[in-house]
Protein backbone atom coordinates (compact mmCIF):
# COMPACT_ATOMS: atom_id res chain seq x y z
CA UNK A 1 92.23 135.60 160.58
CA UNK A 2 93.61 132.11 160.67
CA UNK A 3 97.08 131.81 160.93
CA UNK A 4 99.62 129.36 158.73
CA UNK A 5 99.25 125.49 159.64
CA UNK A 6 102.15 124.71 161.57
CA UNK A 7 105.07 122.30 160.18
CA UNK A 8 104.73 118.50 160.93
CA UNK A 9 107.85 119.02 162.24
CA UNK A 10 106.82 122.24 164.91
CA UNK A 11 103.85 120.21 165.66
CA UNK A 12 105.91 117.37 167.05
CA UNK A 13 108.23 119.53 169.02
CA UNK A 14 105.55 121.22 170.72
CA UNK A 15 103.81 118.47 171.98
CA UNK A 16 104.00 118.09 175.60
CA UNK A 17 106.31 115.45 177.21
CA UNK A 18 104.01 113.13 178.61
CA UNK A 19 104.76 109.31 180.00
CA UNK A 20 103.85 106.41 178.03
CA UNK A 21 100.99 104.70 178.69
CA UNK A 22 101.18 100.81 180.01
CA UNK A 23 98.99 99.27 176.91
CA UNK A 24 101.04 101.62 174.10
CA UNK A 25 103.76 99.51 172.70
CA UNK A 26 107.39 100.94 172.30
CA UNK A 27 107.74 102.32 168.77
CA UNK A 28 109.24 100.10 165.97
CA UNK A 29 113.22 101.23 166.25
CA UNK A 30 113.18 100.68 162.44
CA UNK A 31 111.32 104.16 161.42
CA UNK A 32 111.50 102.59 157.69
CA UNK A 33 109.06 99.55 159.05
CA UNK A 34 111.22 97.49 156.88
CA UNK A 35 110.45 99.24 153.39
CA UNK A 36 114.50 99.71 153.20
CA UNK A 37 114.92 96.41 153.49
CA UNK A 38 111.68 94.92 151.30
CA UNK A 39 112.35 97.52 148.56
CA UNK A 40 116.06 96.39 147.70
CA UNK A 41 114.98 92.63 147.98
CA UNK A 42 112.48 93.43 145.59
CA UNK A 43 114.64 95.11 143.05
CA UNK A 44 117.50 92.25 143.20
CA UNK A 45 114.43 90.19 142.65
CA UNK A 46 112.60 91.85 139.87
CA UNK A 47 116.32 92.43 138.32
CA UNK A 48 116.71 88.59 138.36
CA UNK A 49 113.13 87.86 137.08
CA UNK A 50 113.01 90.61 134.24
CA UNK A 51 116.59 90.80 132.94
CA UNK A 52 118.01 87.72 133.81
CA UNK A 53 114.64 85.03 133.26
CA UNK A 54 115.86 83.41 136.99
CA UNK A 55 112.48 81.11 137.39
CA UNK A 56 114.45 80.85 140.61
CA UNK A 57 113.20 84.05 142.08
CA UNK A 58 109.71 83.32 142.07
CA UNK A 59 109.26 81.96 145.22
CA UNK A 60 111.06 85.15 147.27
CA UNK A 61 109.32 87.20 145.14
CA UNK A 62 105.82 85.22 146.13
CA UNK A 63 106.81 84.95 149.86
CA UNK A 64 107.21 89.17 149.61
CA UNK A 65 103.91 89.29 147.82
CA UNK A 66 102.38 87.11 150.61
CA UNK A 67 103.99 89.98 152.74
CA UNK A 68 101.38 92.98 151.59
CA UNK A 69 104.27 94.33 149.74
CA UNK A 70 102.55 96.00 146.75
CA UNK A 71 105.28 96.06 144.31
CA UNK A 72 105.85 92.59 144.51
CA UNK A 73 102.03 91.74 144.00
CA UNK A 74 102.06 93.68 140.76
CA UNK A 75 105.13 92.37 139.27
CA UNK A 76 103.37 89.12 139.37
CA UNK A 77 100.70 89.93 137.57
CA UNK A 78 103.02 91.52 134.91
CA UNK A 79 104.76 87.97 134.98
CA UNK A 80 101.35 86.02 134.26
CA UNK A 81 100.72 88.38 131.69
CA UNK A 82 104.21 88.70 129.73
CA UNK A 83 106.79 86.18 131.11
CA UNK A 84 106.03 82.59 129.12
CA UNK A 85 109.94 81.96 130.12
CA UNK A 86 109.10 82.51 133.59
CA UNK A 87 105.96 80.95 134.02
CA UNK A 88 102.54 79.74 131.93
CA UNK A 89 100.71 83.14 130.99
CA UNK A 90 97.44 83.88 131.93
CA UNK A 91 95.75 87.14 132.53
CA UNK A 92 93.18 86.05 134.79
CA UNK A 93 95.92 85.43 137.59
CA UNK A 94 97.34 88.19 136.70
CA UNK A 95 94.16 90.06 137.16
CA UNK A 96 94.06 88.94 140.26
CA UNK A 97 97.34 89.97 141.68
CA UNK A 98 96.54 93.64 140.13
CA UNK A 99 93.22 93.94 141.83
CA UNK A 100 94.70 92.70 145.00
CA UNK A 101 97.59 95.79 144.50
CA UNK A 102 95.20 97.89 143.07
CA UNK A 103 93.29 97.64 146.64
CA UNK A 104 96.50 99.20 147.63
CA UNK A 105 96.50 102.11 145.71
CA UNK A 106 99.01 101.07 142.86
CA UNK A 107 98.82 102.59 139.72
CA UNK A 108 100.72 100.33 137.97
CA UNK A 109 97.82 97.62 138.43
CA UNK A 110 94.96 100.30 138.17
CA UNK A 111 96.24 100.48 134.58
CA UNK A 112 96.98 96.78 134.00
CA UNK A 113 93.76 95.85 135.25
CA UNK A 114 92.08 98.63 133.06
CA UNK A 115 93.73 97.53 129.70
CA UNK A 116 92.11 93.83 130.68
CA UNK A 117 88.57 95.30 131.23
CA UNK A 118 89.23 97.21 128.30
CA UNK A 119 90.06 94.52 125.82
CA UNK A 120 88.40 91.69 127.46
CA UNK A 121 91.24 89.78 128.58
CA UNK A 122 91.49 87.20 131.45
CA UNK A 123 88.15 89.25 132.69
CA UNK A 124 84.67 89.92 131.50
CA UNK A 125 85.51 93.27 128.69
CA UNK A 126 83.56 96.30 130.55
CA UNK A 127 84.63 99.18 129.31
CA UNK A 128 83.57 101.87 132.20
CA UNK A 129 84.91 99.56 134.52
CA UNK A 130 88.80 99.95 132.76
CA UNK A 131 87.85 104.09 132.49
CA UNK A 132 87.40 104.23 136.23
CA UNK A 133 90.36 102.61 136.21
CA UNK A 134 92.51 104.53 134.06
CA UNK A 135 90.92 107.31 135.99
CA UNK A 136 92.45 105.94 139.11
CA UNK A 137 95.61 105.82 137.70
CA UNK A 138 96.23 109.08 135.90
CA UNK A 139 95.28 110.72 139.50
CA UNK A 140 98.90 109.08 139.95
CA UNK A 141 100.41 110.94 137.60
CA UNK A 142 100.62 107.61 135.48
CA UNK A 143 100.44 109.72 132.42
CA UNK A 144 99.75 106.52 129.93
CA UNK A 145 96.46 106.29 131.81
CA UNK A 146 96.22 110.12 130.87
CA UNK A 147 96.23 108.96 127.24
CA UNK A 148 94.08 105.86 127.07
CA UNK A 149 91.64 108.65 128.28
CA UNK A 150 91.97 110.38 126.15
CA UNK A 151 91.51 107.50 123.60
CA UNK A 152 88.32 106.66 124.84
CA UNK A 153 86.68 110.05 125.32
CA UNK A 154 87.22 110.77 121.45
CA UNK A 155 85.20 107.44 121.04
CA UNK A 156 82.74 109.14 123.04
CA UNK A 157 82.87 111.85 120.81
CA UNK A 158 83.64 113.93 124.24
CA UNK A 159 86.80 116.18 122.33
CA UNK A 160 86.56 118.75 124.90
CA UNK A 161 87.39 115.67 128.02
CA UNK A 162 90.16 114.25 125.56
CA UNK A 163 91.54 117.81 125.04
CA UNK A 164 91.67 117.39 129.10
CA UNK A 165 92.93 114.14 129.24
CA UNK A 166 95.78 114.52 126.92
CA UNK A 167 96.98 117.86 128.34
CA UNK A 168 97.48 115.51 131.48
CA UNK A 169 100.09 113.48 129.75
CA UNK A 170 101.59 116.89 127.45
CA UNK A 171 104.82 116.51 129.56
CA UNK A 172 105.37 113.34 129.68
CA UNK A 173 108.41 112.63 127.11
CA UNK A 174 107.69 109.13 126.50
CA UNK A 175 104.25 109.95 124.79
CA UNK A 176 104.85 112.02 122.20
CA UNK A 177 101.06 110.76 120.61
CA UNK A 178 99.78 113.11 123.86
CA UNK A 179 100.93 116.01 122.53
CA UNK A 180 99.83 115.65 118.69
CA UNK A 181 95.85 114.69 119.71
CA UNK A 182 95.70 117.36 121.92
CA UNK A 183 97.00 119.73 118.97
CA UNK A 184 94.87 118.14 116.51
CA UNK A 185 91.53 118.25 118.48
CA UNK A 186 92.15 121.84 119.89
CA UNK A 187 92.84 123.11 116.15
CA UNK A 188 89.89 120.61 114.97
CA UNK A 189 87.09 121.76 117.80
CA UNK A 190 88.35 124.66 119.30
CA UNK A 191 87.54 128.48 117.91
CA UNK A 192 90.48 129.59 116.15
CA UNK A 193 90.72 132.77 119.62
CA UNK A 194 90.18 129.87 122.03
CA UNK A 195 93.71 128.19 120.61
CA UNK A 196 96.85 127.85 122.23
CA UNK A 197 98.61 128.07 119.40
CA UNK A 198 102.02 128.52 121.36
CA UNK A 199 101.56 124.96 123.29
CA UNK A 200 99.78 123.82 120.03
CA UNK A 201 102.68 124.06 117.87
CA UNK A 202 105.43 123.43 120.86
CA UNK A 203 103.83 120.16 121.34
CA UNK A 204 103.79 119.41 117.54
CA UNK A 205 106.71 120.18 117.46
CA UNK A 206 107.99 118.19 119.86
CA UNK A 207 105.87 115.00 119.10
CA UNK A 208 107.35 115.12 115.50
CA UNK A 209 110.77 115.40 116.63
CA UNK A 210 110.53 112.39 119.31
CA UNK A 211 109.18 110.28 115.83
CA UNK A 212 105.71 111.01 116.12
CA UNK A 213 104.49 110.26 112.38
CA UNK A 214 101.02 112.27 113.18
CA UNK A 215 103.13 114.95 114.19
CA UNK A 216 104.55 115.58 111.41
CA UNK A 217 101.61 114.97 108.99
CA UNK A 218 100.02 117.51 110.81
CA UNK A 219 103.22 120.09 110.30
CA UNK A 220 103.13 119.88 107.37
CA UNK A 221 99.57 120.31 106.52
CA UNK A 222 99.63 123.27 108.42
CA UNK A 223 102.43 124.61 106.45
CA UNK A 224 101.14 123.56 103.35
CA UNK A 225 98.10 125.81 104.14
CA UNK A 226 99.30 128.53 106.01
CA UNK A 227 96.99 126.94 109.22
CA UNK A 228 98.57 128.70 112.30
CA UNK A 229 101.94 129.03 110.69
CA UNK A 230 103.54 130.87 107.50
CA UNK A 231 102.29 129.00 104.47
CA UNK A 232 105.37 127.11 102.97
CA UNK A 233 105.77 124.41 100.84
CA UNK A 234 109.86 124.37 101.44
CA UNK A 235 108.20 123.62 105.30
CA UNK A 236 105.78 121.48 104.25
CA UNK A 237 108.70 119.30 102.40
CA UNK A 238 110.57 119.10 105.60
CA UNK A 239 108.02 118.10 107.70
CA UNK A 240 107.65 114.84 105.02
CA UNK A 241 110.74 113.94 104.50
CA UNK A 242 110.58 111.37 107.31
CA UNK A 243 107.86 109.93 106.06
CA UNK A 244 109.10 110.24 102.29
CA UNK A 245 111.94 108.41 103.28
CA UNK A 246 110.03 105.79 105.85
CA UNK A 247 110.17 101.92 105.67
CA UNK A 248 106.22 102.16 106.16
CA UNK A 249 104.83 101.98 103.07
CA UNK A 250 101.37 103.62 104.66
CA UNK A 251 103.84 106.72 105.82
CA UNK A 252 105.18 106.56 102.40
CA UNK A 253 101.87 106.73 100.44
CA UNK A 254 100.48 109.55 103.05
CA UNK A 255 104.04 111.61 101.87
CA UNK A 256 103.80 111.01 98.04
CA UNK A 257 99.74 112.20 98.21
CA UNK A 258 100.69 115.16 99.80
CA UNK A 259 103.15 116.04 97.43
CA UNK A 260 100.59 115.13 94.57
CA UNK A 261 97.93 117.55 96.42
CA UNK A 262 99.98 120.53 96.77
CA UNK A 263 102.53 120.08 94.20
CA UNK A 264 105.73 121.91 95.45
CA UNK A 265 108.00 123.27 93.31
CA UNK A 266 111.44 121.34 92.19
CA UNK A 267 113.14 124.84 94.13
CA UNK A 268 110.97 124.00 97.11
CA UNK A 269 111.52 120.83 96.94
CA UNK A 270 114.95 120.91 97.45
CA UNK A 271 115.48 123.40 99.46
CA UNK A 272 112.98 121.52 102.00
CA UNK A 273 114.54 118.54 102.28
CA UNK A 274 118.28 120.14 102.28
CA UNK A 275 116.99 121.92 105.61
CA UNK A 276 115.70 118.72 106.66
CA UNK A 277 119.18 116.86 106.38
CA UNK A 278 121.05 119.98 107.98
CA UNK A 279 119.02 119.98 111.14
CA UNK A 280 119.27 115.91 111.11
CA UNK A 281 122.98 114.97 111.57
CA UNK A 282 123.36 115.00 107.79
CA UNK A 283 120.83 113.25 107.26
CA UNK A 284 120.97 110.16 109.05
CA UNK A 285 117.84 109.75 111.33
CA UNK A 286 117.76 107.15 113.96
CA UNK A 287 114.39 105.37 114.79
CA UNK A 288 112.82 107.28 111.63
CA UNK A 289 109.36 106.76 113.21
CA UNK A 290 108.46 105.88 116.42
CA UNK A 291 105.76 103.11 116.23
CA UNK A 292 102.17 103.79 117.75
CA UNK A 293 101.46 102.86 121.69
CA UNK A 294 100.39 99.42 122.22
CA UNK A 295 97.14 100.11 124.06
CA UNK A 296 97.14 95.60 124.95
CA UNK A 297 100.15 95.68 126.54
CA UNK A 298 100.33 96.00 130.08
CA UNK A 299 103.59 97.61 131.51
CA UNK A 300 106.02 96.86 134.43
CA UNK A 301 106.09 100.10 135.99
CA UNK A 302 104.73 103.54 135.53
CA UNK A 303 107.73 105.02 133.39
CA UNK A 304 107.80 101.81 130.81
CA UNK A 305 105.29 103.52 128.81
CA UNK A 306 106.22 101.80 125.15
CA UNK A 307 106.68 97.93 126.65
């Protein structure tokens, strides 16, 4: 029977005491090799870049890229790409700073560089070159590359890999969209036994109340026809009333023709959108809807899924 590995830690202690050889150099007395040091540089940098437009900052930032240091080779190809304050866009540079980081194992410019290939920007448009990618990336736990995935697999027609792919991104707060396709394919493909209906209707759920407009489309046509849930028009009324009440006339329109289509009563009516305004601060909603994920843009860093 094989016994537990040892700790790193145990394996280090045990090792025998043994001189060092003439040709081994002395150890670095900086364990951190400097990433301390290159890490807060880079953040005072980025900070004066991003927030503050300091055109200034380029050239420590390109002397730390010159470095190897990965961050700062990404954040100029985010620059190139986004920045016309900073510097003359153009996504072929940038392309090349993210597949010099990606080299290095970033995920940030795995996905940059995908959305390129994908759309065909500053780079020949090859679209199983920008899946690999995205691939790459949501391996990383970058869960926006989770959800362009996902996108492209129900291009494919593949529901059962974008059922996969968005269950990668499910708990990742900042995509709400994650959570309604993967309820909407698994009711749409899946045998009504083979359902999770408890994470289906969690994640609906939740999608609708982070402004998801899908989200709550779908709620309410489930309520409206007893899919999964209680039928309920006074439910079905709820789940509208943000888009009743939207400044998108396409949400609008979506609201009034489901009204027309199951025509709920005046009592119904009411009562739905009374519970609506009682479990929404009286009524006031902030960001009504929340509006879709720009698959062009490119983001800074692997939490700024929405910029």
């Amino acid at each position: 029977m094989l016994s537990s590995p040892a700790s790193h830690a145990d394996l280090i202690s045990n090792l025998p005491q043994i001189d060092r050889p003439s040709w081994l150099p002395e150890l670095p007395k900086d364990a951190n090799f400097g990433f301390t040091t290159n890490t807060t540089k880079f953040n005072e940098l980025k900070k004066r870049l991003i927030e503050q437009k300091d055109r200034t900052a380029l050239k420590p930032l390109k002397q730390l890229a010159d470095s190897g240091f990965s961050q700062a080779i990404t954040l100029f190809g985010y620059i190139y790409d986004n920045e016309p304050k900073l510097v003359k866009l153009n996504p072929t540079i940038a392309a090349h700073y993210w597949a010099a980081s990606a080299r290095m194992n970033d995920p940030v410019a795995m996905y940059n560089l995908g959305v390129l290939y994908l759309y065909g920007r500053g780079v020949p448009q090859t679209t199983d070159t920008a899946f690999r990618l995205f691939d790459l990336a949501s391996q990383q736990t970058m869960g926006k590359a989770n959800y362009m995935l996902g996108k492209m697999y129900e291009v494919k027609k593949d529901y059962q890999g974008a059922i996969q792919a968005y269950e990668g991104c499910f708990n990742y707060q900042t995509i709400p969209k994650c959570k309604t396709r993967y309820g909407i394919l698994s009711i749409k493909t899946k045998a009504a036994k083979d359902i999770e209906i408890n994470k289906v209707m969690a994640g609906l759920d939740d999608a609708s109340s982070r402004g998801d407009p899908e989200a709550m489309y779908t709620l309410a046509r489930l309520h409206a026809e007893g899919l999964l849930l209680s039928k309920s028009m006074e439910n079905m009324v709820a789940s509208l009333e943000p888009l009743r009440i939207s400044p998108d006339p396409y949400w609008r329109k979506v609201a009034a023709d489901m009204y027309r289509a199951y025509n709920p009563s005046p009592d119904a009516i009411k009562k739905g959108r009374d519970n609506y305004r009682v479990s929404h601060i009286g009524g006031i909603v902030q960001g009504l809807l929340q509006s879709s994920v720009d698959d062009r843009r490119t983001v800074l860093e692997k939490g700024d899924l929405f910029t």
